[in-house]
C-alpha atoms as a PDB file:
ATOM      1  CA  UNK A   1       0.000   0.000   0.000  1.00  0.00           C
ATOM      2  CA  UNK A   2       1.417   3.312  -0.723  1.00  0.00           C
ATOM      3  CA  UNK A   3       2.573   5.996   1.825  1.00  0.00           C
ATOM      4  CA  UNK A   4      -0.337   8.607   2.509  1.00  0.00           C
ATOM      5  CA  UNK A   5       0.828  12.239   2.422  1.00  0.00           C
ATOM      6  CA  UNK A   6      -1.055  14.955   3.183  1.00  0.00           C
ATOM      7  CA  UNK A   7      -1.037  16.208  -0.602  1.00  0.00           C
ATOM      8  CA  UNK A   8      -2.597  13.024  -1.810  1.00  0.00           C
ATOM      9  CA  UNK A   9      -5.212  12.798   1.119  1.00  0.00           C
ATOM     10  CA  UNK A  10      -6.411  16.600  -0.022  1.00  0.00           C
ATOM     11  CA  UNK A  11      -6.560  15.871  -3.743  1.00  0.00           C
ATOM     12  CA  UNK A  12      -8.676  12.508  -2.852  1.00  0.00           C
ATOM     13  CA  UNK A  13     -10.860  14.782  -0.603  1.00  0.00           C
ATOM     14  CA  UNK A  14     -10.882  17.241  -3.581  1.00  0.00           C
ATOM     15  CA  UNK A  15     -12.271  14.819  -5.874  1.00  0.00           C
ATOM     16  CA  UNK A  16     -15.030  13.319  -3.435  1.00  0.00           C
ATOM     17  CA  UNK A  17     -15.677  16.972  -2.892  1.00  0.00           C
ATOM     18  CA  UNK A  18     -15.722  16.384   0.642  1.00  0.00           C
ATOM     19  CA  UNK A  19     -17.226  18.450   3.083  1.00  0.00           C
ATOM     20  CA  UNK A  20     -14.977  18.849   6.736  1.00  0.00           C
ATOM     21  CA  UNK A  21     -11.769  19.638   8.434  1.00  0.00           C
ATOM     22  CA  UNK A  22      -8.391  17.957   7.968  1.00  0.00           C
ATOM     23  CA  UNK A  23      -6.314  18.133  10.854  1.00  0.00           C
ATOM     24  CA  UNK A  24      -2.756  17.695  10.480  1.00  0.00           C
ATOM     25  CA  UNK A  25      -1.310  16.868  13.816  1.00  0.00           C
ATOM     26  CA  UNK A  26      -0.694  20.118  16.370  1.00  0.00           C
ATOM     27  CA  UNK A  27       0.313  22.262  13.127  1.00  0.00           C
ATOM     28  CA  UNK A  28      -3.197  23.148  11.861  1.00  0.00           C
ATOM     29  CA  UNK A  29      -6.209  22.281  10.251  1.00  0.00           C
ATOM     30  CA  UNK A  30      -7.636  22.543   6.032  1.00  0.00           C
ATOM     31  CA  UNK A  31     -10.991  22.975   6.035  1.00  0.00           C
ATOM     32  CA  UNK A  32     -12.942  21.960   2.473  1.00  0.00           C
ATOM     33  CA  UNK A  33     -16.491  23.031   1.560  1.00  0.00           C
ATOM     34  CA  UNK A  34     -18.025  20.749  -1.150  1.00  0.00           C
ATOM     35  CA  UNK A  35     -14.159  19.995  -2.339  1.00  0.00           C
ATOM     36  CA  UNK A  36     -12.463  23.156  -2.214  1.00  0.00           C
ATOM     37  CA  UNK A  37     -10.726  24.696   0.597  1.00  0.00           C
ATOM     38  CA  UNK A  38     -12.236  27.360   2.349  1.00  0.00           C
ATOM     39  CA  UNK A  39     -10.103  28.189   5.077  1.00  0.00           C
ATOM     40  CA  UNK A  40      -7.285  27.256   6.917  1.00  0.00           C
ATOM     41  CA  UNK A  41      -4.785  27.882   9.975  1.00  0.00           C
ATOM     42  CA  UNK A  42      -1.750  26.846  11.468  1.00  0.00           C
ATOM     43  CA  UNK A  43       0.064  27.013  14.854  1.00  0.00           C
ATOM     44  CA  UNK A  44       2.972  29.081  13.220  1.00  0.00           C
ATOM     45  CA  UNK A  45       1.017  31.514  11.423  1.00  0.00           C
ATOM     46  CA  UNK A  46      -1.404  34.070  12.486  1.00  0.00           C
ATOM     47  CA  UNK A  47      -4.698  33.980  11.926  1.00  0.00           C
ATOM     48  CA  UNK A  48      -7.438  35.596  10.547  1.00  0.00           C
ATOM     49  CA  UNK A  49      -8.678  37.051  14.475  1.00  0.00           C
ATOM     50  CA  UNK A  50      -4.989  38.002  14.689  1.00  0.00           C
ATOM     51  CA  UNK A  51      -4.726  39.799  12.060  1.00  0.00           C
ATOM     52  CA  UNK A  52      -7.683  42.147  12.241  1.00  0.00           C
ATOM     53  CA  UNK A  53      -6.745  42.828  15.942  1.00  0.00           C
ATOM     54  CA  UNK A  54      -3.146  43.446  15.001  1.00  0.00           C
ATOM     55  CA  UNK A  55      -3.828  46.363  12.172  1.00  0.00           C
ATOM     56  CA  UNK A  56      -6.415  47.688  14.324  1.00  0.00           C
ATOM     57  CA  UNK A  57      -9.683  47.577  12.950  1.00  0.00           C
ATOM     58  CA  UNK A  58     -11.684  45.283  15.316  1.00  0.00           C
ATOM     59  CA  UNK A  59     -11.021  44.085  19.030  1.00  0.00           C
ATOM     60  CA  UNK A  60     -10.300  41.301  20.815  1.00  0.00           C
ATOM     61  CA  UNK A  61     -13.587  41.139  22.312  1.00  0.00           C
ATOM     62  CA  UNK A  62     -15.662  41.899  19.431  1.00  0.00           C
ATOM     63  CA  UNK A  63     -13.922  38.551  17.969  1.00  0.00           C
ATOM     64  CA  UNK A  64     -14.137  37.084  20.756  1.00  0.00           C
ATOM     65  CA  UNK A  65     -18.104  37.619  20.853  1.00  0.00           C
ATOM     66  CA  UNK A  66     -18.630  36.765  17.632  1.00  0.00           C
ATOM     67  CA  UNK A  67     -16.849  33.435  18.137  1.00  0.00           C
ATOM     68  CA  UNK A  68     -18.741  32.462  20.678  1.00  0.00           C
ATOM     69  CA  UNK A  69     -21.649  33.850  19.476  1.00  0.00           C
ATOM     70  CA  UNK A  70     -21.532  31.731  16.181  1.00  0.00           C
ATOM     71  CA  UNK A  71     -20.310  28.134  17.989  1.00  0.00           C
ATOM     72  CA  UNK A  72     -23.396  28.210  19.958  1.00  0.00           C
ATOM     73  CA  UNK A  73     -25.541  27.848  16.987  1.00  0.00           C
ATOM     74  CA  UNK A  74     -26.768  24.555  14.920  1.00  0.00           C
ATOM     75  CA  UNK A  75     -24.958  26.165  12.497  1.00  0.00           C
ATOM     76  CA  UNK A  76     -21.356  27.554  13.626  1.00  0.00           C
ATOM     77  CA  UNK A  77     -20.094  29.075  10.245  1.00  0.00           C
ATOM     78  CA  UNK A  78     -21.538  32.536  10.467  1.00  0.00           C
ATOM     79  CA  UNK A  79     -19.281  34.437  12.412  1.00  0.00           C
ATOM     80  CA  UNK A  80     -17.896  36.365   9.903  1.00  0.00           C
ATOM     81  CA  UNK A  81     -21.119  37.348   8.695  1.00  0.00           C
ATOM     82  CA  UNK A  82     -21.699  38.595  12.023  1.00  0.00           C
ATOM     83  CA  UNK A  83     -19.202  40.811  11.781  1.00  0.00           C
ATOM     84  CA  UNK A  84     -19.973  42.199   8.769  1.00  0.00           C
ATOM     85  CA  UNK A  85     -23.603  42.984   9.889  1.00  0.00           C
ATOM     86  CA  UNK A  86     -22.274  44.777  13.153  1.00  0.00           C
ATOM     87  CA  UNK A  87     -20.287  47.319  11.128  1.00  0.00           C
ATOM     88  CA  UNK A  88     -17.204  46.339  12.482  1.00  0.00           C
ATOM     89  CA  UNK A  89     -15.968  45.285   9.141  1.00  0.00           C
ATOM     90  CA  UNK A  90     -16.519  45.134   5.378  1.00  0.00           C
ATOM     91  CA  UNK A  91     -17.492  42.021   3.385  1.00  0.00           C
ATOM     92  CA  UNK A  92     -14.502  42.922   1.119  1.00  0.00           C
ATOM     93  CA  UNK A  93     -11.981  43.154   3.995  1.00  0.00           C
ATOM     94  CA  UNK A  94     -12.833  39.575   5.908  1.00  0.00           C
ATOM     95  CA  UNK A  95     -12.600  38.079   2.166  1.00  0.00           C
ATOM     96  CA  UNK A  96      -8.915  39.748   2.022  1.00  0.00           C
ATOM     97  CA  UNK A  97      -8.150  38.294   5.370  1.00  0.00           C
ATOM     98  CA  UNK A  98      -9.119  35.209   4.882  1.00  0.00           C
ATOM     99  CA  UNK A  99      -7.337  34.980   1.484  1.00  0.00           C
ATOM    100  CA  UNK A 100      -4.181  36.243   2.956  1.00  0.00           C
ATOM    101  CA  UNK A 101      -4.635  33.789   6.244  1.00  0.00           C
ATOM    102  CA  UNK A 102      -5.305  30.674   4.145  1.00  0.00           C
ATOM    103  CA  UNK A 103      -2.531  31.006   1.449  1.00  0.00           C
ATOM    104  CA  UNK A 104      -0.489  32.344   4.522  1.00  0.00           C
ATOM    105  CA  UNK A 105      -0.936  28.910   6.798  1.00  0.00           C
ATOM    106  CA  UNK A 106      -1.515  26.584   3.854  1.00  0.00           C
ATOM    107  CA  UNK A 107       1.907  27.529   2.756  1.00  0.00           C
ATOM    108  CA  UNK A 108       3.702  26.711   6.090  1.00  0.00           C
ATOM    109  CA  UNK A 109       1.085  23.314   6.010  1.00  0.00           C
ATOM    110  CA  UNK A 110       2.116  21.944   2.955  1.00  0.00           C
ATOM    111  CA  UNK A 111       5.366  23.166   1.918  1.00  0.00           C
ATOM    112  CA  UNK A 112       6.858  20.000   3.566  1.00  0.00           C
ATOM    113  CA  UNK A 113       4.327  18.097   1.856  1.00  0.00           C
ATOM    114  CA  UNK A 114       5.466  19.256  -1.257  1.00  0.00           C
ATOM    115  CA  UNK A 115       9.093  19.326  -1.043  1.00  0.00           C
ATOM    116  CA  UNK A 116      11.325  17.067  -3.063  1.00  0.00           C
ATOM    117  CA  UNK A 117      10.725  13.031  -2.255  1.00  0.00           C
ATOM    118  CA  UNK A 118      12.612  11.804   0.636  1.00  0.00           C
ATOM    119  CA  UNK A 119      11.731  14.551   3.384  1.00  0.00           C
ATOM    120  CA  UNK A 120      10.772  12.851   6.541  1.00  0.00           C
ATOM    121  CA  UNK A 121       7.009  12.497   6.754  1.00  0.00           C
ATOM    122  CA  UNK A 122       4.731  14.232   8.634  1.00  0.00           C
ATOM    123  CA  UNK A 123       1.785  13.646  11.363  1.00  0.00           C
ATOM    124  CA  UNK A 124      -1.190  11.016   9.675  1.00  0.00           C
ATOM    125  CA  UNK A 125      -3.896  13.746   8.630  1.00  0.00           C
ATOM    126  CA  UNK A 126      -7.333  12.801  10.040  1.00  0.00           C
ATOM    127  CA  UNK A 127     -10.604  14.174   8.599  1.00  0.00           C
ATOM    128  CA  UNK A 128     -13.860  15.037  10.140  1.00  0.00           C
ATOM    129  CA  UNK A 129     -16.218  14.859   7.897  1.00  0.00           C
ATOM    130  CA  UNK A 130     -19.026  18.528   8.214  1.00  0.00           C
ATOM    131  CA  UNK A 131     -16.687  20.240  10.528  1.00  0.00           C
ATOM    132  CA  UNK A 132     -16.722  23.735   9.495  1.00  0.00           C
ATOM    133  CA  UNK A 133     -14.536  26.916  10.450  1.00  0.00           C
ATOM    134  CA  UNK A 134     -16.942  29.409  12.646  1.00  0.00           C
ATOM    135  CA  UNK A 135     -15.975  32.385  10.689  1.00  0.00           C
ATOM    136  CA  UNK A 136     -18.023  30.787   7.628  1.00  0.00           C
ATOM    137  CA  UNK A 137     -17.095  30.143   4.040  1.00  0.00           C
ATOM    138  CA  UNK A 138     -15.556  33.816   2.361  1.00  0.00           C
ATOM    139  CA  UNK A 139     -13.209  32.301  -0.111  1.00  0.00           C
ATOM    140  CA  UNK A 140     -13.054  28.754  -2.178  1.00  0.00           C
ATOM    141  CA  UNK A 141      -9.172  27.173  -3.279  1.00  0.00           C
ATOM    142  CA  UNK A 142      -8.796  25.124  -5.883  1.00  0.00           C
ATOM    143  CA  UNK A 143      -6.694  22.294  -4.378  1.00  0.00           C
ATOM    144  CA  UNK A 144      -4.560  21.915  -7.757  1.00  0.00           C
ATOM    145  CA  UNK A 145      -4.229  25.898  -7.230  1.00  0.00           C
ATOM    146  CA  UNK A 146      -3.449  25.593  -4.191  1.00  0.00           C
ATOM    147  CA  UNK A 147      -0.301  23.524  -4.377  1.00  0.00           C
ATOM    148  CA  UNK A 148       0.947  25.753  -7.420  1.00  0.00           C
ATOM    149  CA  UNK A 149       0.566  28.612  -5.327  1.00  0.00           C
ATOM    150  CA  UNK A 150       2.728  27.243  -2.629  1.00  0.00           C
ATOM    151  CA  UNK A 151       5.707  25.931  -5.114  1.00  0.00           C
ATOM    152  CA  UNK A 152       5.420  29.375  -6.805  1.00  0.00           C
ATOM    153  CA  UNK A 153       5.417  31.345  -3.504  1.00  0.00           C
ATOM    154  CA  UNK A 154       8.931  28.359  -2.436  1.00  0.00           C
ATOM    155  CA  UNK A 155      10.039  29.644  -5.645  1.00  0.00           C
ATOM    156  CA  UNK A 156       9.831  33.273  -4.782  1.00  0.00           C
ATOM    157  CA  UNK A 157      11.840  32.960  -1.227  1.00  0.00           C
ATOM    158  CA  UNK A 158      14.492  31.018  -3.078  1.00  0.00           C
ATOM    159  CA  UNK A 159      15.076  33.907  -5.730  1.00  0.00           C
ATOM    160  CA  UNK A 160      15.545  35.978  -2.895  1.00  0.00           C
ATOM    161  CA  UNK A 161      17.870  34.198  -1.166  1.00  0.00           C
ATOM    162  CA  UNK A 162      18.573  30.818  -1.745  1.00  0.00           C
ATOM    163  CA  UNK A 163      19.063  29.198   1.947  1.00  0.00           C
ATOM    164  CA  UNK A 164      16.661  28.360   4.645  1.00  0.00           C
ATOM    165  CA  UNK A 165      19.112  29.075   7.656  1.00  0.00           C
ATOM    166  CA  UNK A 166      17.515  32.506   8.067  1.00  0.00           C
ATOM    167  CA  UNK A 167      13.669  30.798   8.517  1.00  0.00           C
ATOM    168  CA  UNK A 168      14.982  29.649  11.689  1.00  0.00           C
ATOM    169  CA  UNK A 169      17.009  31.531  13.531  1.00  0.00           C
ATOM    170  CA  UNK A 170      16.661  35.143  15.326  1.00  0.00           C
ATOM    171  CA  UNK A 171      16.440  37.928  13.355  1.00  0.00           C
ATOM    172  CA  UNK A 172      19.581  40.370  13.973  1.00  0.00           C
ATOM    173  CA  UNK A 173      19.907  43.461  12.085  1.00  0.00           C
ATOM    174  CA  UNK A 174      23.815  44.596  10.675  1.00  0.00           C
ATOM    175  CA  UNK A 175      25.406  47.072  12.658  1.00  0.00           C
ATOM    176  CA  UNK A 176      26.814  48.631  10.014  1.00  0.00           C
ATOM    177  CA  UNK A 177      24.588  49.066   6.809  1.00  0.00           C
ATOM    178  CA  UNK A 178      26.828  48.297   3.501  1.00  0.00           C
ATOM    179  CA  UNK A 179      26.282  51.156   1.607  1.00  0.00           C
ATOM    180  CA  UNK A 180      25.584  54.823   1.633  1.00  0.00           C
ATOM    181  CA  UNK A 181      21.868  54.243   1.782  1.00  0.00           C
ATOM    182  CA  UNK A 182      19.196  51.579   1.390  1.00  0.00           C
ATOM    183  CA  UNK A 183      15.096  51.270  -0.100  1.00  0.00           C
ATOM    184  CA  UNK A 184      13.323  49.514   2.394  1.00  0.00           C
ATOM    185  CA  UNK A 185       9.536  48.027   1.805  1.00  0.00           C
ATOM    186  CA  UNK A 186       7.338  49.313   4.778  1.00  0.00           C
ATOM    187  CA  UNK A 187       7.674  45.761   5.913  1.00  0.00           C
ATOM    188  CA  UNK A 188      10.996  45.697   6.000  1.00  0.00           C
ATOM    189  CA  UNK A 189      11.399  48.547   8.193  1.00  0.00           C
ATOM    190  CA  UNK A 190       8.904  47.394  10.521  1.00  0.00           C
ATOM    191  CA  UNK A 191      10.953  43.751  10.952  1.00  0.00           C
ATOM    192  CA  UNK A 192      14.286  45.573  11.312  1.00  0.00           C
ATOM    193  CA  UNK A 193      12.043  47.819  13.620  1.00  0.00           C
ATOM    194  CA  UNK A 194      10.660  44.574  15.710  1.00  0.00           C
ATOM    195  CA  UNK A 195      13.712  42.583  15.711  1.00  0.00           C
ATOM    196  CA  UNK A 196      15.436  42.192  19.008  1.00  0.00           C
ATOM    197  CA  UNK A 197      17.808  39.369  18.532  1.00  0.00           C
ATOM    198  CA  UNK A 198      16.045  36.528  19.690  1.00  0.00           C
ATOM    199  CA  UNK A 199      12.435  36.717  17.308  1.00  0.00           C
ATOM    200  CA  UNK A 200      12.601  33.833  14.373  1.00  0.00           C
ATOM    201  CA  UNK A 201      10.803  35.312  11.247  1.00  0.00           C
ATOM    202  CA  UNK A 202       7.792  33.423  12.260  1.00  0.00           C
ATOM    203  CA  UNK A 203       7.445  35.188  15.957  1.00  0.00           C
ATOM    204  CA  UNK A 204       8.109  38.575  14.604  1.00  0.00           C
ATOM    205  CA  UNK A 205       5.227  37.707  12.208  1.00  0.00           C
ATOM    206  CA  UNK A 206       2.744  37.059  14.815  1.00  0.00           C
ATOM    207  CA  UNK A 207       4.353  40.184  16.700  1.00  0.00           C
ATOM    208  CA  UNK A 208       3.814  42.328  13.867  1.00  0.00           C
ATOM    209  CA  UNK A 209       0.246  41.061  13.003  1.00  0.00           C
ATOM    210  CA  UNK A 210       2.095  40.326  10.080  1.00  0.00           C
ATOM    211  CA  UNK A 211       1.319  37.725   7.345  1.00  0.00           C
ATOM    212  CA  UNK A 212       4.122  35.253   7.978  1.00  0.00           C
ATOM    213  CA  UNK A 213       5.066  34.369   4.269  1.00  0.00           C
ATOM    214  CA  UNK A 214       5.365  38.142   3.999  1.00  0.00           C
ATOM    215  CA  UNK A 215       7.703  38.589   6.777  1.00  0.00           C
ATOM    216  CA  UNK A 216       9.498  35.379   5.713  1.00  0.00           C
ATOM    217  CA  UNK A 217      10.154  37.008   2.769  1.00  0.00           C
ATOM    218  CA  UNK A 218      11.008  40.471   3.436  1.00  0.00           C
ATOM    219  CA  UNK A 219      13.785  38.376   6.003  1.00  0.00           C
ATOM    220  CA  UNK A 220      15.207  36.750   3.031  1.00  0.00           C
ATOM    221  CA  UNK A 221      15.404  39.866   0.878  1.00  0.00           C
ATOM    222  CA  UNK A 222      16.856  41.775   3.833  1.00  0.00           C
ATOM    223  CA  UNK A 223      19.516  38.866   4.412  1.00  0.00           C
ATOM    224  CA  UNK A 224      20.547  38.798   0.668  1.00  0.00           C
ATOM    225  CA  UNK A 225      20.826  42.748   0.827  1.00  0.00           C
ATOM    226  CA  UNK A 226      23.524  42.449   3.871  1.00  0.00           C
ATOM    227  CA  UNK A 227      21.311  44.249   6.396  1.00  0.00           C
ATOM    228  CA  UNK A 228      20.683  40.689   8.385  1.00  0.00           C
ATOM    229  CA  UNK A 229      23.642  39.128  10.595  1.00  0.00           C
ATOM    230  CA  UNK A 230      24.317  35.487   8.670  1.00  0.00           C
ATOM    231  CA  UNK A 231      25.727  33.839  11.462  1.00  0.00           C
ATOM    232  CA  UNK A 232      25.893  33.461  15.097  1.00  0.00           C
ATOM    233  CA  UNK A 233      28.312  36.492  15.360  1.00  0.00           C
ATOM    234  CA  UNK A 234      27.297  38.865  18.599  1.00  0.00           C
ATOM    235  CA  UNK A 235      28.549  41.877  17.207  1.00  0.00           C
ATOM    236  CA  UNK A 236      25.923  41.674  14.233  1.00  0.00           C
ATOM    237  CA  UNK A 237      28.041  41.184  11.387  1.00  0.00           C
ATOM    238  CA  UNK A 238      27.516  39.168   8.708  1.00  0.00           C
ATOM    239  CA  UNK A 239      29.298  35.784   8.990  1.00  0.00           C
ATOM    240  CA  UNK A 240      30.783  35.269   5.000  1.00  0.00           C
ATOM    241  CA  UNK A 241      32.619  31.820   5.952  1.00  0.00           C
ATOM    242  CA  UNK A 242      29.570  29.874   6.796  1.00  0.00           C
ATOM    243  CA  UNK A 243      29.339  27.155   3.808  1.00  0.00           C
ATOM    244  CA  UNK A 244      25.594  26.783   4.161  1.00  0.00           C
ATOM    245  CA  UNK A 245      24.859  30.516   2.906  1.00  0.00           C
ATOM    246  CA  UNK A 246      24.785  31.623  -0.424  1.00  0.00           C
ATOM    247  CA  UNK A 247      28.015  34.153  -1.525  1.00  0.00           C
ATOM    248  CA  UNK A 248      26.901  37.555  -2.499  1.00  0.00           C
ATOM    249  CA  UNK A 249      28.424  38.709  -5.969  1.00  0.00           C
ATOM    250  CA  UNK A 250      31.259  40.393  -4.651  1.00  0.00           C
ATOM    251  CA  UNK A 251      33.357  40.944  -1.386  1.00  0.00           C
ATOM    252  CA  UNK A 252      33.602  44.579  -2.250  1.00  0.00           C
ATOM    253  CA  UNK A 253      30.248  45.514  -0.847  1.00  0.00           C
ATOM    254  CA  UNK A 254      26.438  44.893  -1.133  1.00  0.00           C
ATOM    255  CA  UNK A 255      24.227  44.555  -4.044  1.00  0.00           C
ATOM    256  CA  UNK A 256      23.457  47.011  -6.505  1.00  0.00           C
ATOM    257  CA  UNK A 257      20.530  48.429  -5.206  1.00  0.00           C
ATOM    258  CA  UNK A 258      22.379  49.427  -1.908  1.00  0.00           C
ATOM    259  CA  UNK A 259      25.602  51.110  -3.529  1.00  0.00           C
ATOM    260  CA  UNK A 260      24.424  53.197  -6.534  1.00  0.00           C
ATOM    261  CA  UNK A 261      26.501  55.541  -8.157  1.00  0.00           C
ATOM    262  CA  UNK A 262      29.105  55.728 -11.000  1.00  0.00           C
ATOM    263  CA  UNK A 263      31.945  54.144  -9.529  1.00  0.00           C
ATOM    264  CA  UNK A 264      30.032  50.628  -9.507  1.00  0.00           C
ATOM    265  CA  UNK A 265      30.946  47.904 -11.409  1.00  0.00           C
ATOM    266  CA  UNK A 266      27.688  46.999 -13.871  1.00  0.00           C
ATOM    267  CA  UNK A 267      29.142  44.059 -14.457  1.00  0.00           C
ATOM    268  CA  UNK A 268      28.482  41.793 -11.006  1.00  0.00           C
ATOM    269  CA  UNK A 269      25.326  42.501  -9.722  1.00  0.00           C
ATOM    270  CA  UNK A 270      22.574  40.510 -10.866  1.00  0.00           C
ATOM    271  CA  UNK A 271      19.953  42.619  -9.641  1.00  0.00           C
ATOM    272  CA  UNK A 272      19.569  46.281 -12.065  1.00  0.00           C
ATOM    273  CA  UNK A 273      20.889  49.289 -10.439  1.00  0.00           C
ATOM    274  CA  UNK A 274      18.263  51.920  -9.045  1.00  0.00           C
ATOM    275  CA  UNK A 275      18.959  55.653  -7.287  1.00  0.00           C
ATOM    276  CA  UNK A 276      16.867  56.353  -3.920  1.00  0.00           C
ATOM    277  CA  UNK A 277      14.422  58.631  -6.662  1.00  0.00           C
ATOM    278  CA  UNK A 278      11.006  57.630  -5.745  1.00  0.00           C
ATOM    279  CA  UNK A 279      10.121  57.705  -8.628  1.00  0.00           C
ATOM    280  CA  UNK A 280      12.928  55.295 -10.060  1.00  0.00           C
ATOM    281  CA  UNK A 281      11.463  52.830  -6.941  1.00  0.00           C
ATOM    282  CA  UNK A 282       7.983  53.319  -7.866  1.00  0.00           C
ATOM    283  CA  UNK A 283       8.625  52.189 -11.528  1.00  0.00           C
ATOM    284  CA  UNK A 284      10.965  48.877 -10.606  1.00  0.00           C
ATOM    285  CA  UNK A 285       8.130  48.162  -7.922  1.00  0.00           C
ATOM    286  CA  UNK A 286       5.191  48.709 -10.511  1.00  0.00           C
ATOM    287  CA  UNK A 287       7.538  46.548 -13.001  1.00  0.00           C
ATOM    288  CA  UNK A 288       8.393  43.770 -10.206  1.00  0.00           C
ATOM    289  CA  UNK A 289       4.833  43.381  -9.588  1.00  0.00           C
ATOM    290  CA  UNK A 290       3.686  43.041 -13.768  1.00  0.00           C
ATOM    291  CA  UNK A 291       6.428  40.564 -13.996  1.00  0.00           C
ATOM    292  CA  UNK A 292       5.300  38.061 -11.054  1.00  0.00           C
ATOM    293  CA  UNK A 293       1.729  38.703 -12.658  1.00  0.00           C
ATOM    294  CA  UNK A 294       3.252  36.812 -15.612  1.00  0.00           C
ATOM    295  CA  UNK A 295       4.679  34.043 -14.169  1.00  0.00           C
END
């Protein structure tokens, strides 16, 4: 009999166009409506709840009510309708968070299912068959779309920088920036802003109210820029020895985007060469985005 993995149990559950939760050991639970999965969450990520508290726009308690509120009833899956009715939010903003939670946690859920063969396996997924989510059904996945989202958004991290050793371990801004001046993403500054030394990407997500993927990535990007510490070094500096890290282009100093100017050699860094113009940022940002579109 072949091994179940979690992928394969989803695409069978896909194609009964099942109806129920899928827990995957402690690290979260898919929920499918009629096939297609309509939410889901994971101990490493934050949720929907957490993310509308974190930015602000609703409270704890008014989540909290609304939970409760909506498990009490025959039918616990209108809690997010409640909240829409009570003003508290739109019906366009609980569709965004639940997009963003579910792609968020479904990445971190079956990444490892997806790897490359020979990855150790994870914990047996059990289903429950009607078990729905009490915030409701906002959004419908594809499963097939689902998985290509998650290689695409592995893909993404990897361009950035190619090594998993910063997922891990505590976030420690450079000393020392390598450069004159750097173009930060609002993100960015606000994980250089939250990190104290001991946060992994993943805790400075949930500290943020922050998307994990997002931070993830922004950690990556900030890494492969020099602005992260590489190794264990106290004093914050990058640790260029380390065999498991990827080399940057040249020992001379960052990448192109951090030392602009004529004296720069065109010829090493793979990534185009920009000025701190806003409007030169605007444009490569504008073009970044049209290009992922494609892809």
């Amino acid at each position: 009999m072949a091994t179940t993995t979690l992928d394969s149990v989803l695409t069978g559950l896909a194609q009964d166009r099942a109806t129920g939760s899928l827990r995957i050991g402690r690290a979260g639970t898919i929920f499918l409506t009629r096939g297609r999965v309509s939410y889901a969450e994971c101990t490493g990520t934050p949720g929907v709840e957490e993310l509308l508290t974190a930015s602000g726009r609703i409270s704890a308690g008014a989540v909290r009510k609304a939970r409760q509120a909506a498990t009490g009833e025959s039918d616990p899956s209108s809690g997010g309708d409640r909240l829409v009715d009570a003003g508290v939010l739109t019906k366009g903003e609980l569709e965004f968070c639940v997009l963003g939670a579910t792609l968020d946690a479904s990445y971190f859920l079956l990444g490892p299912a997806l790897a490359a063969s020979g990855a150790r396996p994870g914990p047996k997924p059990r289903f429950k068959d009607g078990e729905r989510h009490w915030l409701g059904t906002h959004w419908f996945f594809d499963v097939p779309g689902l998985f290509q989202e998650c290689r695409r958004r592995k893909a993404r991290l990897d361009r950035a920088w190619p090594s998993s050793e910063l997922d891990t371990q505590p976030v420690i801004p450079v000393r020392r920036i390598p450069g004159k001046h750097v173009v930060l993403s609002a993100l960015q500054w606000e994980v250089l802003l939250g990190a104290d030394t001991t946060a992994t990407p993943t805790e400075l997500a949930r500290r943020l109210g922050r998307p994990a993927y997002s931070t993830l990535l922004a950690v990556r990007e900030l890494g492969a820029a020099g602005l992260l510490a590489t190794g264990a070094d106290p004093t914050g500096q990058a640790a260029p020895t380390k065999p498991a890290l990827p080399k940057r282009a040249e020992r001379s100093g960052p990448r192109a985007e951090l030392r602009p100017g004529p004296g720069s050699d065109a010829a090493q860094p793979y990534l185009p060469q920009v000025s701190a113009d806003p409007t030169d940022v605007k444009l490569l940002i504008r073009l970044r985005d049209a290009l992922e579109a494609l892809q």
